[in-house]
Protein backbone atom coordinates (compact mmCIF):
# COMPACT_ATOMS: atom_id res chain seq x y z
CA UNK A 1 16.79 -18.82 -28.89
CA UNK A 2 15.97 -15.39 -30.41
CA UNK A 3 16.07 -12.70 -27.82
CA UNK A 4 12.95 -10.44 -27.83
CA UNK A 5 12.33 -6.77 -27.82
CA UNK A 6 10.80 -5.37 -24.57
CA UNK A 7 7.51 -4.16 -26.88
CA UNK A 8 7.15 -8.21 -27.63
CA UNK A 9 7.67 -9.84 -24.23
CA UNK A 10 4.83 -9.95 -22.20
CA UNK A 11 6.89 -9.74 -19.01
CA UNK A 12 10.39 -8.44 -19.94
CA UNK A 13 12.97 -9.66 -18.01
CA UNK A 14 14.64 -6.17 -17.20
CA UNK A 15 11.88 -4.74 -15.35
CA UNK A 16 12.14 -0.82 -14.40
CA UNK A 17 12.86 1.19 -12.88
CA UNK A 18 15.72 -0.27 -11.13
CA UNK A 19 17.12 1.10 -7.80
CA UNK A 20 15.19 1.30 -4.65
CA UNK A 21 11.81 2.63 -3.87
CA UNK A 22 10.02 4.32 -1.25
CA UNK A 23 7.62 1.64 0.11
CA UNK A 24 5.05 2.47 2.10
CA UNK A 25 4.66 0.52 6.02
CA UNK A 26 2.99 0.53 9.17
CA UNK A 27 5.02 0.52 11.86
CA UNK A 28 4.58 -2.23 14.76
CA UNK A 29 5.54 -3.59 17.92
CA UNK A 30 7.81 -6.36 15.85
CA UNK A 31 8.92 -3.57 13.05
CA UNK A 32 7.73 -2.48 9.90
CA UNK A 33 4.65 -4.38 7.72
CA UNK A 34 4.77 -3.36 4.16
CA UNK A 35 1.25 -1.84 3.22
CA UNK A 36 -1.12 -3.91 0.39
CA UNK A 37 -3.35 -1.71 -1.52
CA UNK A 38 -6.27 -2.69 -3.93
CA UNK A 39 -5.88 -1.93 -7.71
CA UNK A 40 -9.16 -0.67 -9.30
CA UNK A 41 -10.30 -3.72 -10.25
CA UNK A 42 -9.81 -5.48 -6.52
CA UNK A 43 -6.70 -7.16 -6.56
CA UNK A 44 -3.95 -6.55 -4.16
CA UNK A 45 -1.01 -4.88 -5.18
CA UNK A 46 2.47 -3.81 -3.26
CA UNK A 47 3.40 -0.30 -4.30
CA UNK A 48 6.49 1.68 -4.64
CA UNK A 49 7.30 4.88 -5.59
CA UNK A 50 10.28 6.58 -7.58
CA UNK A 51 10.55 9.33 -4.85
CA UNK A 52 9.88 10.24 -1.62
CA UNK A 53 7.82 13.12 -2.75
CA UNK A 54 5.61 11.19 -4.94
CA UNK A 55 4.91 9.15 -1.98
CA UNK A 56 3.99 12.08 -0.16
CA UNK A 57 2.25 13.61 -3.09
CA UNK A 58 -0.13 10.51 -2.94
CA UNK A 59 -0.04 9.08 0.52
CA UNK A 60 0.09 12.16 2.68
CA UNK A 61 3.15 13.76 4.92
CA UNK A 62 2.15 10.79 7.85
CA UNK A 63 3.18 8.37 5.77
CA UNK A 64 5.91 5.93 7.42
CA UNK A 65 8.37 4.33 4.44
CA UNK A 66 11.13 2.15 4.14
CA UNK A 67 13.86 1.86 0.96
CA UNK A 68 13.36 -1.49 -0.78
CA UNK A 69 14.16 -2.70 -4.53
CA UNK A 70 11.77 -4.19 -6.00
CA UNK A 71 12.62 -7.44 -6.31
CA UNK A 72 12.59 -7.68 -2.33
CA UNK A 73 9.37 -6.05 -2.24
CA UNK A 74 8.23 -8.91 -4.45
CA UNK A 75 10.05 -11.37 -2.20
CA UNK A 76 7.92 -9.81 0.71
CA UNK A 77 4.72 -9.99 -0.59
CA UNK A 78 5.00 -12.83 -2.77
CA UNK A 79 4.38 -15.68 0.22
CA UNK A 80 0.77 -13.49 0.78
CA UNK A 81 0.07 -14.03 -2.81
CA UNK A 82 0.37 -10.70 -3.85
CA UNK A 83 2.25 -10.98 -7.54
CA UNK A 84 1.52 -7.15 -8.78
CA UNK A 85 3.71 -4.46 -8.05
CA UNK A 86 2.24 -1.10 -8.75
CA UNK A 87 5.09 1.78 -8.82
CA UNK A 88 4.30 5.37 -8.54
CA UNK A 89 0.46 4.94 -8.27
CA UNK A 90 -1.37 8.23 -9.51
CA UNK A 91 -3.69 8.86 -6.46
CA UNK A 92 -5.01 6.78 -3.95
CA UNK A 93 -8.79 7.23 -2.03
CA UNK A 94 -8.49 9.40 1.33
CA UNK A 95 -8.08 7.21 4.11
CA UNK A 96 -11.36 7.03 6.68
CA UNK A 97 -11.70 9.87 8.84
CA UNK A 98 -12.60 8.91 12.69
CA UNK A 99 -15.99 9.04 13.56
CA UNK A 100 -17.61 10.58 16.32
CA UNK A 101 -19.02 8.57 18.71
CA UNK A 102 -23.19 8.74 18.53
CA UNK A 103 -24.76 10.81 21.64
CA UNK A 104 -27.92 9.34 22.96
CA UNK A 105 -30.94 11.15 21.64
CA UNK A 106 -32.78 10.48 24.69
CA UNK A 107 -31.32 10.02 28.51
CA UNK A 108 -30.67 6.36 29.61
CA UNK A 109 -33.76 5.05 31.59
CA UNK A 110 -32.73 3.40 34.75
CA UNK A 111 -34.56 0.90 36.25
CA UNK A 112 -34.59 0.25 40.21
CA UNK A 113 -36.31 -2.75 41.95
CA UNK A 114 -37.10 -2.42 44.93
């Protein structure tokens, strides 16, 4: 069997970068859940960066992460069906601010029966 280039395989088999990456999580009561993003066209995607500062860079300073290579990380999110790893994403969309709770234009009307 010939071998092929990287520039001819549609999924080369020496994927990169190699090493660990910083993965974003949330933390919970029973440890850390990797986070799934969206890519731009919908689907769900793991994603890994190449540094911790690109991961701050993109994700804020809050950020909780965990070190991972990424075949684990596909080994984690393959049983949710996720199949795409996205590393060192260029920007992300702001996360939700809180909202305020809505005052009451108008006082609450009680009613008494007497």
């Amino acid at each position: 069997m010939a071998e092929l280039l990287c520039g001819e395989d549609p999924e080369p088999s020496d994927r990169s970068p190699a090493g660990p990456l910083f993965v974003p999580v949330r933390p919970g009561r029973a440890g850390c859940t990797a986070r799934l993003f969206r890519t731009p066209l919908g689907d769900r995607t793991a994603v890994g960066f190449t540094s911790a500062r690109g991961l701050v860079a993109t994700l804020g300073p809050d950020q909780a992460w965990i070190r991972l290579a990424e075949p684990a990380l596909r080994a984690l999110t393959a049983p949710l069906g996720v199949t795409t790893v996205t590393i060192d994403p260029p920007f992300s969309a702001p996360a939700p601010s809180p909202v305020e709770p809505v005052q009451a234009a108008a006082p609450a009307v009680v009613l008494r029966i007497a």
